[in-house]
Protein backbone atom coordinates (compact mmCIF):
# COMPACT_ATOMS: atom_id res chain seq x y z
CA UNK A 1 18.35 37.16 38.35
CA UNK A 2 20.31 36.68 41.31
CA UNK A 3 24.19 34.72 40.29
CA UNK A 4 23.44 31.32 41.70
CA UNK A 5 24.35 30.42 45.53
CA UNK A 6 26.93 27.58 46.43
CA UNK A 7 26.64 24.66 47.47
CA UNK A 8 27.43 25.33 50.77
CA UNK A 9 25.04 28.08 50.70
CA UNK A 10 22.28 26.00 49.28
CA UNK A 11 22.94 23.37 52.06
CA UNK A 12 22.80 26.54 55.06
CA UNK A 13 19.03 27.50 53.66
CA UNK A 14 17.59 24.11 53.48
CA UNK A 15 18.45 23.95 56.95
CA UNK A 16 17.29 26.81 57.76
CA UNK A 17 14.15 26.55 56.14
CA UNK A 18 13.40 22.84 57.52
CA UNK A 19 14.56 24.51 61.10
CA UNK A 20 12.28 27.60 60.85
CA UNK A 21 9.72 25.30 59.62
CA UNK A 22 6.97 25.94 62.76
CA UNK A 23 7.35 29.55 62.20
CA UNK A 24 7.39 30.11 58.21
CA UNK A 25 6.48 26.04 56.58
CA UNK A 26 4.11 23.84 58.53
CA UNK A 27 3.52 21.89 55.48
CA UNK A 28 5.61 19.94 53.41
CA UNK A 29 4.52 18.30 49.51
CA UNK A 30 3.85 14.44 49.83
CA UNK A 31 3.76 13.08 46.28
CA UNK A 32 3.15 9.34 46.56
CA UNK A 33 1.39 6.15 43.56
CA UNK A 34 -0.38 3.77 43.53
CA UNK A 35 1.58 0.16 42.33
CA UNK A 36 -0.62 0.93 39.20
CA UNK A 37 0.99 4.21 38.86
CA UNK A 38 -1.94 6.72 40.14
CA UNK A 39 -0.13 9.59 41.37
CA UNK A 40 -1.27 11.70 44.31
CA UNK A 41 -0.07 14.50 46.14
CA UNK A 42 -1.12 16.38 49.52
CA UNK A 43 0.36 18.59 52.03
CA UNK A 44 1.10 17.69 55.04
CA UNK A 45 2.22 18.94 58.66
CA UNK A 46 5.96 17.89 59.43
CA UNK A 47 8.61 18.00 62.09
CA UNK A 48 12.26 18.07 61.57
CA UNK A 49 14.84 16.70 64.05
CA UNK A 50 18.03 17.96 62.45
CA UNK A 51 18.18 14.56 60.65
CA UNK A 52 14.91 13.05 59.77
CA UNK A 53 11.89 14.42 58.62
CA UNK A 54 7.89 13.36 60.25
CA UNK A 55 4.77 14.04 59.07
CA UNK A 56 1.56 12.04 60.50
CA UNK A 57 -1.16 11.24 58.54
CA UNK A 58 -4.11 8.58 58.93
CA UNK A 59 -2.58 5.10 58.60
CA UNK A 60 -5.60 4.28 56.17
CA UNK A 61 -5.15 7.37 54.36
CA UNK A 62 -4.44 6.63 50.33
CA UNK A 63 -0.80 8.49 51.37
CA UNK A 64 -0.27 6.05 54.25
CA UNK A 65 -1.08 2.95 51.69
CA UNK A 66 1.12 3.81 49.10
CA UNK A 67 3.98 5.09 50.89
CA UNK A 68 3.88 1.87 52.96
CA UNK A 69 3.66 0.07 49.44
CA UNK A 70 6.78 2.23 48.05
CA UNK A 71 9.12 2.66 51.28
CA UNK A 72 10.46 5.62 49.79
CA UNK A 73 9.15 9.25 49.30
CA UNK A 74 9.52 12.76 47.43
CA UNK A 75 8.67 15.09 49.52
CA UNK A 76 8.71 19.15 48.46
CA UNK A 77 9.47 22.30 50.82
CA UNK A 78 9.37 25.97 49.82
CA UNK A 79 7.51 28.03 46.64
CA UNK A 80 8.02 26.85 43.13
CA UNK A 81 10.80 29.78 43.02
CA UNK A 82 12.74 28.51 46.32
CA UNK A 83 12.26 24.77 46.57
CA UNK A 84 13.68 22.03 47.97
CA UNK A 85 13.14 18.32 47.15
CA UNK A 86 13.70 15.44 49.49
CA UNK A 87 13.98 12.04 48.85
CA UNK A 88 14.87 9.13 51.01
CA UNK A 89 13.66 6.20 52.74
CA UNK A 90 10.67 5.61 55.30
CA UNK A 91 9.46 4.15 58.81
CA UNK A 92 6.33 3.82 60.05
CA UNK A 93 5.85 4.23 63.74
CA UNK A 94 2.23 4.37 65.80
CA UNK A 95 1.56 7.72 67.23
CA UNK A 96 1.71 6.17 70.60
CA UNK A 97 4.73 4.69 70.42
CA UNK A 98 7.58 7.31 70.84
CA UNK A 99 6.18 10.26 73.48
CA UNK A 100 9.10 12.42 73.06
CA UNK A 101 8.32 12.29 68.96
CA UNK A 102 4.80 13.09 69.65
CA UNK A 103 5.53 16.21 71.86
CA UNK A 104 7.69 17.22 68.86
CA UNK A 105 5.53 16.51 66.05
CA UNK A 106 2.61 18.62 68.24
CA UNK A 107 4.77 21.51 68.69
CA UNK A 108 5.82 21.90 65.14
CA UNK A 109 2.64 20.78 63.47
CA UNK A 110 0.37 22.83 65.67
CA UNK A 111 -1.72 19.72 66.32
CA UNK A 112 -1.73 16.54 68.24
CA UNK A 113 -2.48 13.14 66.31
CA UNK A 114 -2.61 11.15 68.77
CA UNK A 115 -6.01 13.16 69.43
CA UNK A 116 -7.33 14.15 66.02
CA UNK A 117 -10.24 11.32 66.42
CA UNK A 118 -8.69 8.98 63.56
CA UNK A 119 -5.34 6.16 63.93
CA UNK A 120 -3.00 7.83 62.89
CA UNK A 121 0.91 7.04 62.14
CA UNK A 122 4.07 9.27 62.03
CA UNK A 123 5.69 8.70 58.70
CA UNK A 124 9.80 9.86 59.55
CA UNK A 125 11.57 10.26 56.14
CA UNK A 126 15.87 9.91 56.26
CA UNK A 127 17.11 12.02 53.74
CA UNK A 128 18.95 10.34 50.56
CA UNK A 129 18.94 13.33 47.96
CA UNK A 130 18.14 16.69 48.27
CA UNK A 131 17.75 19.22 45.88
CA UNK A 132 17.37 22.94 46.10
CA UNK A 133 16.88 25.78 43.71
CA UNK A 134 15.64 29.28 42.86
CA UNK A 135 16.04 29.51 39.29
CA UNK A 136 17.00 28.16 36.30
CA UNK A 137 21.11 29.37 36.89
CA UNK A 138 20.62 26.72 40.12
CA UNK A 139 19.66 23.86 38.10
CA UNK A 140 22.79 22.91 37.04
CA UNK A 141 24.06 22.46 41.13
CA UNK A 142 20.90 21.60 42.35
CA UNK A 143 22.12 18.25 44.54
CA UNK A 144 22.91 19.20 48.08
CA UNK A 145 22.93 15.94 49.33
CA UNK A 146 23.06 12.56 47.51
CA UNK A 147 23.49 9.02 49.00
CA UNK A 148 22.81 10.31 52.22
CA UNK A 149 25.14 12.49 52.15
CA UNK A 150 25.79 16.12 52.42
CA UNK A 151 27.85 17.82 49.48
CA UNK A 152 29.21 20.46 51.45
């Protein structure tokens, strides 16, 4: 087992793997509940801006409902043996509404939604906490980011 990385390390490959995203991880984890408590999870395409995270799904979708319901997500990046967890708030924006975010979203995602045949909605994600790890060693430092804010 590999002696665990820093935090500043830890913090460089998150961004690097949310920056690389359209070449090595189109999809991102989208664990979301019902108010009842029915869990669900599906992958789904995202774009990162440097700050915020976007994903589009359809705004009828049972992810779209309970996300709306919840304002707040989990989201997971990366194999179960280099992962990264993101939490933080949400915002809801029509796919026509922001051209320049659409352009973006296309380009990383590999597909437009404002075309995909359903109504869609870009669901952008701030950051709160982030967590990243490889193995069990990591646990123990696994917070990159908490409150919004970076840790290194």
């Amino acid at each position: 087992m590999a002696p665990p990385r820093s935090t500043e390390k830890r913090k460089a490959d998150v961004l690097e793997k949310l920056r690389m995203a359209p070449d090595t991880e189109k999809d991102i984890w989208v664990a979301s509940a019902t108010a009842s408590g029915e869990a669900y999870l599906i992958p789904l395409s995202f774009y990162w801006d440097g700050g915020r995270l976007t994903v589009a799904t359809s705004k009828r979708s049972r992810t779209a409902r309970n996300l709306q319901s919840a304002g707040v997500a989990r989201m997971a990046l990366g194999p179960t043996r280099d992962v990264v967890i993101i939490e933080g708030t949400l915002e809801f924006i029509p796919v026509d509404a922001d051209d320049e975010l659409a352009a973006a979203h296309t380009k990383a995602a590999g597909f437009d939604a404002r075309r995909s045949g359903q109504e869609n909605v870009y669901i952008r994600l701030t950051p709160r906490k982030i967590q990243a790890w490889r193995e069990e060693n990591e646990l123990a430092g696994r917070d990159v980011m908490v409150d919004g804010r970076w840790l290194a």
